[in-house]
PDB file of N, CA and C in Angstrom:
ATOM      1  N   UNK A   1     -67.715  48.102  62.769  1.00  0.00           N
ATOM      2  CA  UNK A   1     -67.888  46.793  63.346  1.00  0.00           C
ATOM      3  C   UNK A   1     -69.324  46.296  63.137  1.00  0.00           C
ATOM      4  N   UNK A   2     -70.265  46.944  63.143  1.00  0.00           N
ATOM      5  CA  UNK A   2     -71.552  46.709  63.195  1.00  0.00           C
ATOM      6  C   UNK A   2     -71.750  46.599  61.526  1.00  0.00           C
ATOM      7  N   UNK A   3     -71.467  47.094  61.045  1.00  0.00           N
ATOM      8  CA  UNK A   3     -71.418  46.523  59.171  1.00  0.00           C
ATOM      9  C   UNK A   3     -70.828  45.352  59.147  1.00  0.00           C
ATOM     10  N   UNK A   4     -69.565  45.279  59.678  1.00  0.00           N
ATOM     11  CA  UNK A   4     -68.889  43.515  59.298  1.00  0.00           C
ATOM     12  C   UNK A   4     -70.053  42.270  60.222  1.00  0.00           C
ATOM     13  N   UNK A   5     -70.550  42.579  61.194  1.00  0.00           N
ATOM     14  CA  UNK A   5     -71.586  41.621  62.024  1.00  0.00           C
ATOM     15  C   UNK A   5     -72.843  41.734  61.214  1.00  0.00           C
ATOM     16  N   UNK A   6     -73.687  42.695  60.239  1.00  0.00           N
ATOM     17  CA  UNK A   6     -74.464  42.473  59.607  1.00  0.00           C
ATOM     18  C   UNK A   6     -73.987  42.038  58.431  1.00  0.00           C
ATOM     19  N   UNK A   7     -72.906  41.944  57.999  1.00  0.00           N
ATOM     20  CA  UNK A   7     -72.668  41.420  56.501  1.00  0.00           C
ATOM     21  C   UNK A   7     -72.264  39.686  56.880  1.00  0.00           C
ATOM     22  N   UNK A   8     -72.096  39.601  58.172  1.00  0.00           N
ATOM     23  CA  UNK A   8     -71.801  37.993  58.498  1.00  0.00           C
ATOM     24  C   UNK A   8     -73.409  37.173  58.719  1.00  0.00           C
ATOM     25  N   UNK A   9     -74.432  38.126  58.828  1.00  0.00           N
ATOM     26  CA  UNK A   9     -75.815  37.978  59.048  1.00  0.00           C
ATOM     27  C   UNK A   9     -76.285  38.086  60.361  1.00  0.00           C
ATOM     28  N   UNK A  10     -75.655  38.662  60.750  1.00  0.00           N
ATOM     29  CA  UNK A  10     -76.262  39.576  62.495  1.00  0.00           C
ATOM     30  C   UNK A  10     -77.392  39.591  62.413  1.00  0.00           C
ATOM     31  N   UNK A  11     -78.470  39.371  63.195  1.00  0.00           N
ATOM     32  CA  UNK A  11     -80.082  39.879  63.543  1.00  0.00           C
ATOM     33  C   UNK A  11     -80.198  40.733  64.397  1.00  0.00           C
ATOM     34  N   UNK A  12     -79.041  40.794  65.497  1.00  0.00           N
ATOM     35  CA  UNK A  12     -79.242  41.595  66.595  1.00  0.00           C
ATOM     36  C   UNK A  12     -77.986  42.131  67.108  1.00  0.00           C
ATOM     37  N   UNK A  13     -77.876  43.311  67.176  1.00  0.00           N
ATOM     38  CA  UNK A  13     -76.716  43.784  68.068  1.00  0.00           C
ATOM     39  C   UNK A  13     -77.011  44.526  69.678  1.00  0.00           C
ATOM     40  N   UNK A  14     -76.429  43.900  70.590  1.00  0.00           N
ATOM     41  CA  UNK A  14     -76.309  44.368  71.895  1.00  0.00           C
ATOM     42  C   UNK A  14     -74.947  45.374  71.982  1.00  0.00           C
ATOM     43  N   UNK A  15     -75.245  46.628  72.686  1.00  0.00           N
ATOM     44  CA  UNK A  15     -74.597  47.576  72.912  1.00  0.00           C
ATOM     45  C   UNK A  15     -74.974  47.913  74.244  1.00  0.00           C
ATOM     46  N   UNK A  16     -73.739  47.634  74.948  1.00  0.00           N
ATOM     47  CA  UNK A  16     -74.116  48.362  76.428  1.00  0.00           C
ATOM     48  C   UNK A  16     -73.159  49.501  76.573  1.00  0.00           C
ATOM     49  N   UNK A  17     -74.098  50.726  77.331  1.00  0.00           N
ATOM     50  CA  UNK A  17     -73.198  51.463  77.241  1.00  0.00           C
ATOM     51  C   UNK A  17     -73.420  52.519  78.742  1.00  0.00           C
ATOM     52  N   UNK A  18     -73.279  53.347  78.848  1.00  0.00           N
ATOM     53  CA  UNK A  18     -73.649  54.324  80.124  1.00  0.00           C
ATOM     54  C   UNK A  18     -73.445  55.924  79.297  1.00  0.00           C
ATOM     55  N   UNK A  19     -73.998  56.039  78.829  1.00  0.00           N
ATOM     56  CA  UNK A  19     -73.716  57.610  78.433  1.00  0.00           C
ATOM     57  C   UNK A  19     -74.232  58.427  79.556  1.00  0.00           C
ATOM     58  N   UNK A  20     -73.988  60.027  79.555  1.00  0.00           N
ATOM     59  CA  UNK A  20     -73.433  60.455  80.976  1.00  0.00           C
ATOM     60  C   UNK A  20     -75.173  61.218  80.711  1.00  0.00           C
ATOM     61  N   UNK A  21     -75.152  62.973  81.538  1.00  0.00           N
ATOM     62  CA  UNK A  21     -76.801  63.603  81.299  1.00  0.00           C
ATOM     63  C   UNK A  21     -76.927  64.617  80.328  1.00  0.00           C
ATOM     64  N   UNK A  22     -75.909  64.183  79.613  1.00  0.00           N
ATOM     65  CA  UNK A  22     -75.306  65.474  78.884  1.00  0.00           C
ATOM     66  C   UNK A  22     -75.355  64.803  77.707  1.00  0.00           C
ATOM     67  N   UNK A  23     -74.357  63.851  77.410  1.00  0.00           N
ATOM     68  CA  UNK A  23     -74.400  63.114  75.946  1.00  0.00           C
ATOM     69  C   UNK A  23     -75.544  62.247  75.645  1.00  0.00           C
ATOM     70  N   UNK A  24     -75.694  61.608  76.799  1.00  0.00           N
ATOM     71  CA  UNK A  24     -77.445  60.860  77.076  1.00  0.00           C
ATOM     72  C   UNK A  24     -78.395  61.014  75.792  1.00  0.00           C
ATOM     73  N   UNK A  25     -79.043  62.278  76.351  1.00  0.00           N
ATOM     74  CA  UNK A  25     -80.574  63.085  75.780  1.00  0.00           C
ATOM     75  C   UNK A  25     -80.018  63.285  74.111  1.00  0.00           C
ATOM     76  N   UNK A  26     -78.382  63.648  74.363  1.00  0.00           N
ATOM     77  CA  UNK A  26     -78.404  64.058  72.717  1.00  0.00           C
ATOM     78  C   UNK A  26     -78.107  63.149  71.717  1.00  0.00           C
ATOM     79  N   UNK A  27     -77.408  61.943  72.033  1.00  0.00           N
ATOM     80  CA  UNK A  27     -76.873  61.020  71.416  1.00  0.00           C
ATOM     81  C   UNK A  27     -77.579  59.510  71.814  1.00  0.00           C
ATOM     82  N   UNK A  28     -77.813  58.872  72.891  1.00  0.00           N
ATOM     83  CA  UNK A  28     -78.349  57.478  72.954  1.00  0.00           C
ATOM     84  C   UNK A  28     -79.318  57.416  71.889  1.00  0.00           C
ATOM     85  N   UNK A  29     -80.120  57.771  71.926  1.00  0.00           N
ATOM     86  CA  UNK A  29     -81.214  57.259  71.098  1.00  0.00           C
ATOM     87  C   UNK A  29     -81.051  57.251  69.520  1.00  0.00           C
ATOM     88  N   UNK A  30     -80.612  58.610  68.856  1.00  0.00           N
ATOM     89  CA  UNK A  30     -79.904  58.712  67.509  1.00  0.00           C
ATOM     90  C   UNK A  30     -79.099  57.486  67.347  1.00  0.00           C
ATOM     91  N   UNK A  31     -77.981  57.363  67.742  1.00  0.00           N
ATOM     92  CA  UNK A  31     -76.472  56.065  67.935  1.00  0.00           C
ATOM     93  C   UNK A  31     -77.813  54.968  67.593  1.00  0.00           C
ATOM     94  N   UNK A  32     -78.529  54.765  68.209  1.00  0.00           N
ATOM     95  CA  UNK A  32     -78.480  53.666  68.400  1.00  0.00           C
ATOM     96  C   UNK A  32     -80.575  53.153  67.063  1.00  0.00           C
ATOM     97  N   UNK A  33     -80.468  53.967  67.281  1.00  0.00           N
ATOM     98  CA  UNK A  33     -81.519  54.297  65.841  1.00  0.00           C
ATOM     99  C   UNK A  33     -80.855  53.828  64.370  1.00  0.00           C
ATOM    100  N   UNK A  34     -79.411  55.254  64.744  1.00  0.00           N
ATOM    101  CA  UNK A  34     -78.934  54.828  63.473  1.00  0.00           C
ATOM    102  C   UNK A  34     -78.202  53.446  63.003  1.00  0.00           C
ATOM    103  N   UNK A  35     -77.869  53.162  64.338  1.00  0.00           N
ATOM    104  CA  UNK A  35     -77.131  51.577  64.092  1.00  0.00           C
ATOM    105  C   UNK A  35     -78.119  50.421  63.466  1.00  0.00           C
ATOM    106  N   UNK A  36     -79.212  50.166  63.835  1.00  0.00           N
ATOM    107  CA  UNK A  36     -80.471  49.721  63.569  1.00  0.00           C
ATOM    108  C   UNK A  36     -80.486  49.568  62.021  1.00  0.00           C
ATOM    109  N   UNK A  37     -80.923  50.836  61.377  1.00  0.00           N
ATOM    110  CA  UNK A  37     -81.294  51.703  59.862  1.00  0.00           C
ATOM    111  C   UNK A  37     -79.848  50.960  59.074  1.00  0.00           C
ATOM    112  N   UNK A  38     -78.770  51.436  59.682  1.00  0.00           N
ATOM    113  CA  UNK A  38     -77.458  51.524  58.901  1.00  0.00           C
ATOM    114  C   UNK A  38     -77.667  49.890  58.434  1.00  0.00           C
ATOM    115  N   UNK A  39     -77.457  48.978  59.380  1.00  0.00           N
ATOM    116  CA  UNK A  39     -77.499  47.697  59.504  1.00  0.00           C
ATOM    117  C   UNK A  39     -78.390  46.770  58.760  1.00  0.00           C
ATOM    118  N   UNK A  40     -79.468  47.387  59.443  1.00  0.00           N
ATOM    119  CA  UNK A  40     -80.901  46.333  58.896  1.00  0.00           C
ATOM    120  C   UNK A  40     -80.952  45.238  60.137  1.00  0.00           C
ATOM    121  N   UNK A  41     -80.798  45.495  61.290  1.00  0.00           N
ATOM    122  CA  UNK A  41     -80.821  44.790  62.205  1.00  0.00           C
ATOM    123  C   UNK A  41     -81.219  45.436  63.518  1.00  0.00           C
ATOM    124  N   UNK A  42     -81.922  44.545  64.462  1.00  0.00           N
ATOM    125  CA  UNK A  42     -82.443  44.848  65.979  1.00  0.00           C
ATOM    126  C   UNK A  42     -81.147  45.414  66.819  1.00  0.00           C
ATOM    127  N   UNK A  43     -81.074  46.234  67.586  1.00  0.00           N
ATOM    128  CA  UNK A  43     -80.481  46.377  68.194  1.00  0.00           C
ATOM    129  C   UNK A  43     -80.734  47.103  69.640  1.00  0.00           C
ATOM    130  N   UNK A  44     -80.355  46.234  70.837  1.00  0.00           N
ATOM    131  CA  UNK A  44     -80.631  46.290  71.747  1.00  0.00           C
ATOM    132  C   UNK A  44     -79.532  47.259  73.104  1.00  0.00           C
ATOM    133  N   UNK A  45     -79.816  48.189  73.177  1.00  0.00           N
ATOM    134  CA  UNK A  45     -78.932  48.971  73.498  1.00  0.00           C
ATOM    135  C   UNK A  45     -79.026  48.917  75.737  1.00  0.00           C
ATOM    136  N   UNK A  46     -78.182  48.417  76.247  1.00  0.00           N
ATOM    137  CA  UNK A  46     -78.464  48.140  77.775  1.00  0.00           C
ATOM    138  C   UNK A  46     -77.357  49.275  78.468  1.00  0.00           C
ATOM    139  N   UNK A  47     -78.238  49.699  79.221  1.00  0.00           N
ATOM    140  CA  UNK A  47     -77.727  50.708  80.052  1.00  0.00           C
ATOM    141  C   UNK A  47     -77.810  50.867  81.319  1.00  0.00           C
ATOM    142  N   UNK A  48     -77.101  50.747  82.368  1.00  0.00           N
ATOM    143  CA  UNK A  48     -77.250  51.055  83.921  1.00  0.00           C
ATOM    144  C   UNK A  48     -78.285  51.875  84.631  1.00  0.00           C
ATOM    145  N   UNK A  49     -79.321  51.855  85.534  1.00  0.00           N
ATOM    146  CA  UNK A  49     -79.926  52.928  86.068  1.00  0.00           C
ATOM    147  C   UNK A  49     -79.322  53.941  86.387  1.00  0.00           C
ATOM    148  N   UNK A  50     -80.163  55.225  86.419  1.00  0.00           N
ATOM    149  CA  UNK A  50     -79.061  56.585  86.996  1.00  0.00           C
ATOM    150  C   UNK A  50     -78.970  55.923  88.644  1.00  0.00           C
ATOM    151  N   UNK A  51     -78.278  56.772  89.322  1.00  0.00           N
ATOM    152  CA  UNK A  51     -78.165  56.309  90.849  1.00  0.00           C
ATOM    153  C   UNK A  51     -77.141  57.997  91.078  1.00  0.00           C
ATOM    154  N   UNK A  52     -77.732  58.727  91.470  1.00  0.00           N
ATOM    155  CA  UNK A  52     -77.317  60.137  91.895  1.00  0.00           C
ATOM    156  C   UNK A  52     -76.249  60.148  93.186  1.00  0.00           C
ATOM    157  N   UNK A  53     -76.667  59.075  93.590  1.00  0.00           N
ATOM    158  CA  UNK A  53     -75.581  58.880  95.117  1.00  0.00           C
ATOM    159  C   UNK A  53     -74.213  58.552  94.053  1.00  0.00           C
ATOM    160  N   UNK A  54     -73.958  57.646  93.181  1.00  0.00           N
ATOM    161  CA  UNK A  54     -72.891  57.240  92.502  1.00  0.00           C
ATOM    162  C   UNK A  54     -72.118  58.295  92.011  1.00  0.00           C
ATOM    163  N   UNK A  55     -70.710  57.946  91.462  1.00  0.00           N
ATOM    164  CA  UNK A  55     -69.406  58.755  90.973  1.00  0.00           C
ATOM    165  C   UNK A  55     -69.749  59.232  89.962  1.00  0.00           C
ATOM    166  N   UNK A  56     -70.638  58.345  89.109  1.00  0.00           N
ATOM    167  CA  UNK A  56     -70.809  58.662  87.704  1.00  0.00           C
ATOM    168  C   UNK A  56     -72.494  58.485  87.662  1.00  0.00           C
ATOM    169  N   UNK A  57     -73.086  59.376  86.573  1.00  0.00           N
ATOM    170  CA  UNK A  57     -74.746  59.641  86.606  1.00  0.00           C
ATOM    171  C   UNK A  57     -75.143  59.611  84.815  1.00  0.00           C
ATOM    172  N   UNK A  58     -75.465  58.035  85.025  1.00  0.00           N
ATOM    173  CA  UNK A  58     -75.693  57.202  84.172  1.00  0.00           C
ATOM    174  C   UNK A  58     -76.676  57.878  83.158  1.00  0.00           C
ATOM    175  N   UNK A  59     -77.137  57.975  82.115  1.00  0.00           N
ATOM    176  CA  UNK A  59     -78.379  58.333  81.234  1.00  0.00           C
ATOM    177  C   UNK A  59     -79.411  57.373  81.711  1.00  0.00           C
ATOM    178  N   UNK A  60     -78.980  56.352  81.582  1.00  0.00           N
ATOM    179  CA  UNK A  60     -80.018  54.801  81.469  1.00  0.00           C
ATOM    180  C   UNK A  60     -80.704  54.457  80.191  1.00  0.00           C
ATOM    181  N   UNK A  61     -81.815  54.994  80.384  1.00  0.00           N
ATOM    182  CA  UNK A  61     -82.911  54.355  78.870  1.00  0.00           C
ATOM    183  C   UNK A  61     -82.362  53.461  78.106  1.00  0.00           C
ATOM    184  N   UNK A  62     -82.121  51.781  78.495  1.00  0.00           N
ATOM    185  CA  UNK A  62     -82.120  50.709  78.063  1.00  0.00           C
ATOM    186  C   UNK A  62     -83.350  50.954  77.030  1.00  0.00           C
ATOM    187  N   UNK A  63     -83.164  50.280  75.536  1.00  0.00           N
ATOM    188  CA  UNK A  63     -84.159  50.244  74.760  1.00  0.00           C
ATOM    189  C   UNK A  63     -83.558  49.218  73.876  1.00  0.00           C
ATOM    190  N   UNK A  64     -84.693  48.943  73.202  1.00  0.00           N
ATOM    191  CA  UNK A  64     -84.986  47.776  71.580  1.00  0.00           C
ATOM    192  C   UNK A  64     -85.285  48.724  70.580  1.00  0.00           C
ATOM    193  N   UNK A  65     -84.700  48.792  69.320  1.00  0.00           N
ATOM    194  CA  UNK A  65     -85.025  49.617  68.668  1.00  0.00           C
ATOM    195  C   UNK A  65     -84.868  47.978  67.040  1.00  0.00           C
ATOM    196  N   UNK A  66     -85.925  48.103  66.297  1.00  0.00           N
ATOM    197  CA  UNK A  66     -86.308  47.311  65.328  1.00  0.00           C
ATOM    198  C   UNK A  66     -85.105  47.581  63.842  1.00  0.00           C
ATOM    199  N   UNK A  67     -85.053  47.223  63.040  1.00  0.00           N
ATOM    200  CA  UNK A  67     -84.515  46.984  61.495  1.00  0.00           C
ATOM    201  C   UNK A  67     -85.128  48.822  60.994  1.00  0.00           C
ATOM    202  N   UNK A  68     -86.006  49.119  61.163  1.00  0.00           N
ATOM    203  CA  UNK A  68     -86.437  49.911  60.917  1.00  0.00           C
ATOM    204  C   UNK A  68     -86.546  51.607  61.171  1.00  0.00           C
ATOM    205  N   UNK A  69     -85.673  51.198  62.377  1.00  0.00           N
ATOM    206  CA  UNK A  69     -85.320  52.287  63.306  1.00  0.00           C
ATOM    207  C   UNK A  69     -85.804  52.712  64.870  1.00  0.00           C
ATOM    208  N   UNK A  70     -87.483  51.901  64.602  1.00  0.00           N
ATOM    209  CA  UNK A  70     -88.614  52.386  65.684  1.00  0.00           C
ATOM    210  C   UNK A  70     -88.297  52.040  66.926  1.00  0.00           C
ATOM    211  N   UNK A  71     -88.145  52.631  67.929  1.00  0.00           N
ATOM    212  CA  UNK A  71     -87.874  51.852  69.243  1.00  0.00           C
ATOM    213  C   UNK A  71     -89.496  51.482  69.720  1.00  0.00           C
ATOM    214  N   UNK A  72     -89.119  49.780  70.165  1.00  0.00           N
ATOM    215  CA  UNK A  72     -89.764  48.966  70.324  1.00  0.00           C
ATOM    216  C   UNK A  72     -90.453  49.124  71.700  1.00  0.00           C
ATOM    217  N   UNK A  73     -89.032  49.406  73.009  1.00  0.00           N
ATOM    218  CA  UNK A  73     -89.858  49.863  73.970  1.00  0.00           C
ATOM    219  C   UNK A  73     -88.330  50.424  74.670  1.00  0.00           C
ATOM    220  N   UNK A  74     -88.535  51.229  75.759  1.00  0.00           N
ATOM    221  CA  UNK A  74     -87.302  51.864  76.645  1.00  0.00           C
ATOM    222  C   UNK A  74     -88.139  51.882  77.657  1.00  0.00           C
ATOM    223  N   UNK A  75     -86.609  52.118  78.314  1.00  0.00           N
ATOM    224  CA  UNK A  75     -86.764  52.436  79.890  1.00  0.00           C
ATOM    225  C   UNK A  75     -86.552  53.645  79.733  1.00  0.00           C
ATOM    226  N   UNK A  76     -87.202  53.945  81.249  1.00  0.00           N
ATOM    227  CA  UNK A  76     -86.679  55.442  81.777  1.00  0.00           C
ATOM    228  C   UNK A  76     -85.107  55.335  82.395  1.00  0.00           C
ATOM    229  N   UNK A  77     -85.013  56.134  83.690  1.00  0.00           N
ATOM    230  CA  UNK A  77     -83.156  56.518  83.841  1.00  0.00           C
ATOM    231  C   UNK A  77     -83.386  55.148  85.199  1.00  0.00           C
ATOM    232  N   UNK A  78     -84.446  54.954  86.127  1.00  0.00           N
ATOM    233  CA  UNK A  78     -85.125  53.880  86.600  1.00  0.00           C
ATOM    234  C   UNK A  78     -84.725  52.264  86.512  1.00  0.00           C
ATOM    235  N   UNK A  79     -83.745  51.441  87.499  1.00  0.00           N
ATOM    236  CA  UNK A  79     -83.837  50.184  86.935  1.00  0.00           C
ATOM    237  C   UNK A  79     -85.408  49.337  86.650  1.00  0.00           C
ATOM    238  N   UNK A  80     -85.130  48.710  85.741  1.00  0.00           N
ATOM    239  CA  UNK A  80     -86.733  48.060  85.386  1.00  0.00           C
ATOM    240  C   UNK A  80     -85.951  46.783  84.051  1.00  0.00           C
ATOM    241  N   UNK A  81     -86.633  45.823  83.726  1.00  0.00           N
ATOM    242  CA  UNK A  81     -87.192  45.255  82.632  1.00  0.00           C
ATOM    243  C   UNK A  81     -87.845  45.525  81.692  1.00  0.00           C
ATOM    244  N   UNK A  82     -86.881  45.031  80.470  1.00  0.00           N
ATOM    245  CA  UNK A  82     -87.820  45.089  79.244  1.00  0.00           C
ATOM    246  C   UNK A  82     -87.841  43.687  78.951  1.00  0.00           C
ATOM    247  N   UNK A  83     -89.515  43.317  78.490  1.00  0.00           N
ATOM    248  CA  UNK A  83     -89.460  42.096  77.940  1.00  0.00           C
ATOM    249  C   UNK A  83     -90.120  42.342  76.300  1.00  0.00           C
ATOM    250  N   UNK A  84     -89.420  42.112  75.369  1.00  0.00           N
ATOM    251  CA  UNK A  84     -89.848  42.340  74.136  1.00  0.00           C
ATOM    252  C   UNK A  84     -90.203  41.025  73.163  1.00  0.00           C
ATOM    253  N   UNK A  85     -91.152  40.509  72.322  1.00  0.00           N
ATOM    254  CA  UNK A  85     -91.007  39.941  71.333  1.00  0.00           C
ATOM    255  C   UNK A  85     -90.465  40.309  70.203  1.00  0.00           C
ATOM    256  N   UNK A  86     -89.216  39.678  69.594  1.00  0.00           N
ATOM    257  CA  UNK A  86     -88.466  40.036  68.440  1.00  0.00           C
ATOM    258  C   UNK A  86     -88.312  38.760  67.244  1.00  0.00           C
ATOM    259  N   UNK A  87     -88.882  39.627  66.295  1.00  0.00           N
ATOM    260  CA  UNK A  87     -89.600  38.652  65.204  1.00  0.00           C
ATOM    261  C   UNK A  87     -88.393  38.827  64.236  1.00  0.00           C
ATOM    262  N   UNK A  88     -87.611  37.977  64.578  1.00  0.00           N
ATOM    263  CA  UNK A  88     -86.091  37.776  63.463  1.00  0.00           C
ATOM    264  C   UNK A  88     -86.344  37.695  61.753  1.00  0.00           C
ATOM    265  N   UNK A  89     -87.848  37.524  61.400  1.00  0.00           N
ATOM    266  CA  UNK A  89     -87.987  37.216  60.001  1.00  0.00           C
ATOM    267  C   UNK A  89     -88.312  38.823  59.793  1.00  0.00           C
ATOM    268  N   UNK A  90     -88.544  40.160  60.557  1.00  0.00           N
ATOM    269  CA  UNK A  90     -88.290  40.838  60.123  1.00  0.00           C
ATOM    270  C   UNK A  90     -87.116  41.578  59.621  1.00  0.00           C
ATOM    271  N   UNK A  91     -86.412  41.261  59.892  1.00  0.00           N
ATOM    272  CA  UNK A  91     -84.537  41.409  59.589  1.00  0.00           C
ATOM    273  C   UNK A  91     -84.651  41.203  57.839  1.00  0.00           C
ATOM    274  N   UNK A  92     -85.122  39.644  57.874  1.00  0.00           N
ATOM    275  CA  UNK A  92     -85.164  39.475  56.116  1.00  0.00           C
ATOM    276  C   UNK A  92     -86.145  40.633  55.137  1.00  0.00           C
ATOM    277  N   UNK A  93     -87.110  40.501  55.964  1.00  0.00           N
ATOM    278  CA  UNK A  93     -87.819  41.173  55.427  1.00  0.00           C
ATOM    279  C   UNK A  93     -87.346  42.930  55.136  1.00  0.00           C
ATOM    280  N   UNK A  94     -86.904  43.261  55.933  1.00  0.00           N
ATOM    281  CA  UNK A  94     -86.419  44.425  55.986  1.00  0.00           C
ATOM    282  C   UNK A  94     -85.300  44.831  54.766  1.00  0.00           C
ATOM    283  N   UNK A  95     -84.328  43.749  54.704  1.00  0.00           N
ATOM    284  CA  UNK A  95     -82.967  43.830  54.193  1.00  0.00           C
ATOM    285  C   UNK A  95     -84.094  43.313  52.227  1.00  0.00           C
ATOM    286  N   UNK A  96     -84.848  42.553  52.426  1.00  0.00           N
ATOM    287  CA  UNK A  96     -85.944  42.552  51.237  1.00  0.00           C
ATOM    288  C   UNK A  96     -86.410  43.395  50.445  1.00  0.00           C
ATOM    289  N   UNK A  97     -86.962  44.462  51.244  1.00  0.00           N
ATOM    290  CA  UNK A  97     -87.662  45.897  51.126  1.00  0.00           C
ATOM    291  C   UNK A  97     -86.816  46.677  50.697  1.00  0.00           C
ATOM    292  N   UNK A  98     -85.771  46.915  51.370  1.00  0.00           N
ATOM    293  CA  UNK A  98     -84.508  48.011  51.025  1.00  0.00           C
ATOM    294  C   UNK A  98     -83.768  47.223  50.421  1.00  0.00           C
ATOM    295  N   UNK A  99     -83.076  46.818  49.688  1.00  0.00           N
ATOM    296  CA  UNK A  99     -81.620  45.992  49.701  1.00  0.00           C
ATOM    297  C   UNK A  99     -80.018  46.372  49.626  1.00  0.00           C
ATOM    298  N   UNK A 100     -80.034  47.495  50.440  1.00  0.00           N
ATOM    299  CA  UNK A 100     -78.916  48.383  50.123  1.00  0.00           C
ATOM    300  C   UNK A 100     -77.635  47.689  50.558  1.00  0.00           C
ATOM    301  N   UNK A 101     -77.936  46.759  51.598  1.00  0.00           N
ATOM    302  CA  UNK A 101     -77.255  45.897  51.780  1.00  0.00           C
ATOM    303  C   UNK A 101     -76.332  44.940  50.789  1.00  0.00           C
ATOM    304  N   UNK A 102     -77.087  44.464  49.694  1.00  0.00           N
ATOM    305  CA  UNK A 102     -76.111  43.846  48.311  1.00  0.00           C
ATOM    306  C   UNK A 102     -76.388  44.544  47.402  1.00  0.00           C
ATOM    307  N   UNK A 103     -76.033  45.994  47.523  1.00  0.00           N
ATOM    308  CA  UNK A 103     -76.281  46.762  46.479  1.00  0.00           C
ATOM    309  C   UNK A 103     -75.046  47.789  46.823  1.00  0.00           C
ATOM    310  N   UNK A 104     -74.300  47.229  47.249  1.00  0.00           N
ATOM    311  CA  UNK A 104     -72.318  47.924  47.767  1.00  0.00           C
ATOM    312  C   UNK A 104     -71.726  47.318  46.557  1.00  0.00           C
ATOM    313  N   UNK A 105     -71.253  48.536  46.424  1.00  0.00           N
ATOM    314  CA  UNK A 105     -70.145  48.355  45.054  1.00  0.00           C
ATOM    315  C   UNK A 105     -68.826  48.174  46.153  1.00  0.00           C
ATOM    316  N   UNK A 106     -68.276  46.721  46.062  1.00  0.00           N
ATOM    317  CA  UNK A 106     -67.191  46.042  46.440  1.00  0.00           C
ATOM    318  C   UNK A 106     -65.710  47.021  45.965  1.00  0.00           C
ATOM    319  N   UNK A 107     -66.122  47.477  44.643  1.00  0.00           N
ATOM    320  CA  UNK A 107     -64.749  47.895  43.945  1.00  0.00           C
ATOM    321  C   UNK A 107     -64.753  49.315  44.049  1.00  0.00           C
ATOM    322  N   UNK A 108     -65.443  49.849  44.688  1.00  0.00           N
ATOM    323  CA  UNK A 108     -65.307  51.066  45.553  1.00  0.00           C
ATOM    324  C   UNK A 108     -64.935  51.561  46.887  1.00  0.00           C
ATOM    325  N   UNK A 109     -65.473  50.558  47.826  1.00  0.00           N
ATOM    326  CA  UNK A 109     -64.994  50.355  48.993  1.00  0.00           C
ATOM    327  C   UNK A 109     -65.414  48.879  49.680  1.00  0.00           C
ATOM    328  N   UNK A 110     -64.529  48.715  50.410  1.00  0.00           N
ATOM    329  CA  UNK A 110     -64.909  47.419  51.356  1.00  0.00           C
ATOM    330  C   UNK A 110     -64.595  47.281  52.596  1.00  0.00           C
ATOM    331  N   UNK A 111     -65.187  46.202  53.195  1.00  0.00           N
ATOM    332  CA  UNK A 111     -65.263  46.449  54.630  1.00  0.00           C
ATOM    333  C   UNK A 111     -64.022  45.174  54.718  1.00  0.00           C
ATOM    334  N   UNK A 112     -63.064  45.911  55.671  1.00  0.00           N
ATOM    335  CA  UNK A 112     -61.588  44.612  56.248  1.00  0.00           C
ATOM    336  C   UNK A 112     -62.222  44.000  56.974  1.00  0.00           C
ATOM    337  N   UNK A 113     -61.974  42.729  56.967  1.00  0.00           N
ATOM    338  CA  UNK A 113     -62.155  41.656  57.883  1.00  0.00           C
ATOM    339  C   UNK A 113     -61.312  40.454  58.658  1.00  0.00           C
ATOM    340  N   UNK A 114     -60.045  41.060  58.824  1.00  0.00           N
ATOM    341  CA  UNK A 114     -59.225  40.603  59.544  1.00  0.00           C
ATOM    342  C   UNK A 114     -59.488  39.081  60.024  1.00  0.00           C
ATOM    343  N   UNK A 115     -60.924  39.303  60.455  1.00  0.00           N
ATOM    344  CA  UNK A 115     -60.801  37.771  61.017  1.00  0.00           C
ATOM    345  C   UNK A 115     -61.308  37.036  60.272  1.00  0.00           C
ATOM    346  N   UNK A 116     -61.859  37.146  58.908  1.00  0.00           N
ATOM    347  CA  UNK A 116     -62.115  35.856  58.058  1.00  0.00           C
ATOM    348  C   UNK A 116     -61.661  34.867  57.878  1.00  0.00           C
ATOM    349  N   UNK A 117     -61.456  33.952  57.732  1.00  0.00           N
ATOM    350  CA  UNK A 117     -60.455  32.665  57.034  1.00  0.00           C
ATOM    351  C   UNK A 117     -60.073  32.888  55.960  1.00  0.00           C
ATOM    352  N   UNK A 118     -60.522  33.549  54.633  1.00  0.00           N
ATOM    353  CA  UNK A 118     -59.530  33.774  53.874  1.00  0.00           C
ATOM    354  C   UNK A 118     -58.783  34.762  54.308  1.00  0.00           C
ATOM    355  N   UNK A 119     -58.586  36.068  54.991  1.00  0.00           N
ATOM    356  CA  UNK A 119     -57.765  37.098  54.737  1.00  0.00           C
ATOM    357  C   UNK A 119     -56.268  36.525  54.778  1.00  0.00           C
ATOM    358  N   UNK A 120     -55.823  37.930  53.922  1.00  0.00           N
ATOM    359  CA  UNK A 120     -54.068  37.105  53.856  1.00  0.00           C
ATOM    360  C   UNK A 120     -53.638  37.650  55.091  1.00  0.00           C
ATOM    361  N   UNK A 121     -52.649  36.678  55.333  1.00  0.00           N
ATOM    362  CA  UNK A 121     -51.794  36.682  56.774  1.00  0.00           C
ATOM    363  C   UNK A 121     -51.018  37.711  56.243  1.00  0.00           C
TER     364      UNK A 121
END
């Protein structure tokens, strides 16, 4: 899904998610690194504070992570704010630098897109 939203020209993908204290530490940050890299796009990953009294015990670390991979800034497990500046001409620039993006051989594989206007009914 996140390939068909950067091939439509996505700048940014929001992912909210709650991973638990277990999948948390090992997976949030990778997932969401790699979504970034894969893409060539910002992606902003929002997550619930932990709250230990609750049913379920949230990871948290809401973060911005850049085209590039770098996370921009996170939270801890702590509700809080992030306020970030996000410079959308790095997206071009990025997809500039690398271009792996139009450099997919179509007649090897392709991405379905069900919801285009051309696809056949």
């Amino acid at each position: 899904m996140a390939s068909l939203y950067a091939a439509r020209g996505c700048h940014v993908l929001v992912y909210p998610g709650a991973f638990n204290l277990t999948t948390g530490p090992a997976h949030w940050e990778l997932l969401m690194r790699s979504r970034a890299v894969d893409n060539q796009v910002y992606v902003a990953a929002v997550a619930p504070a932990r709250d230990m009294s609750a049913g379920y015990h949230s990871w948290g670390h809401s973060m911005l992570v850049d085209p590039f991979g770098s996370v921009l800034a996170e939270a801890q497990e702590e509700e809080t704010t992030l306020l970030v500046d996000v410079d959308l001409a790095a997206v071009e620039e990025q997809r500039r630098g690398i271009p792996y993006l139009t450099q997919k051989h179509p007649e090897l594989y392709a991405l379905l897109d069900l919801t285009a206007e051309d696809a056949e009914q």
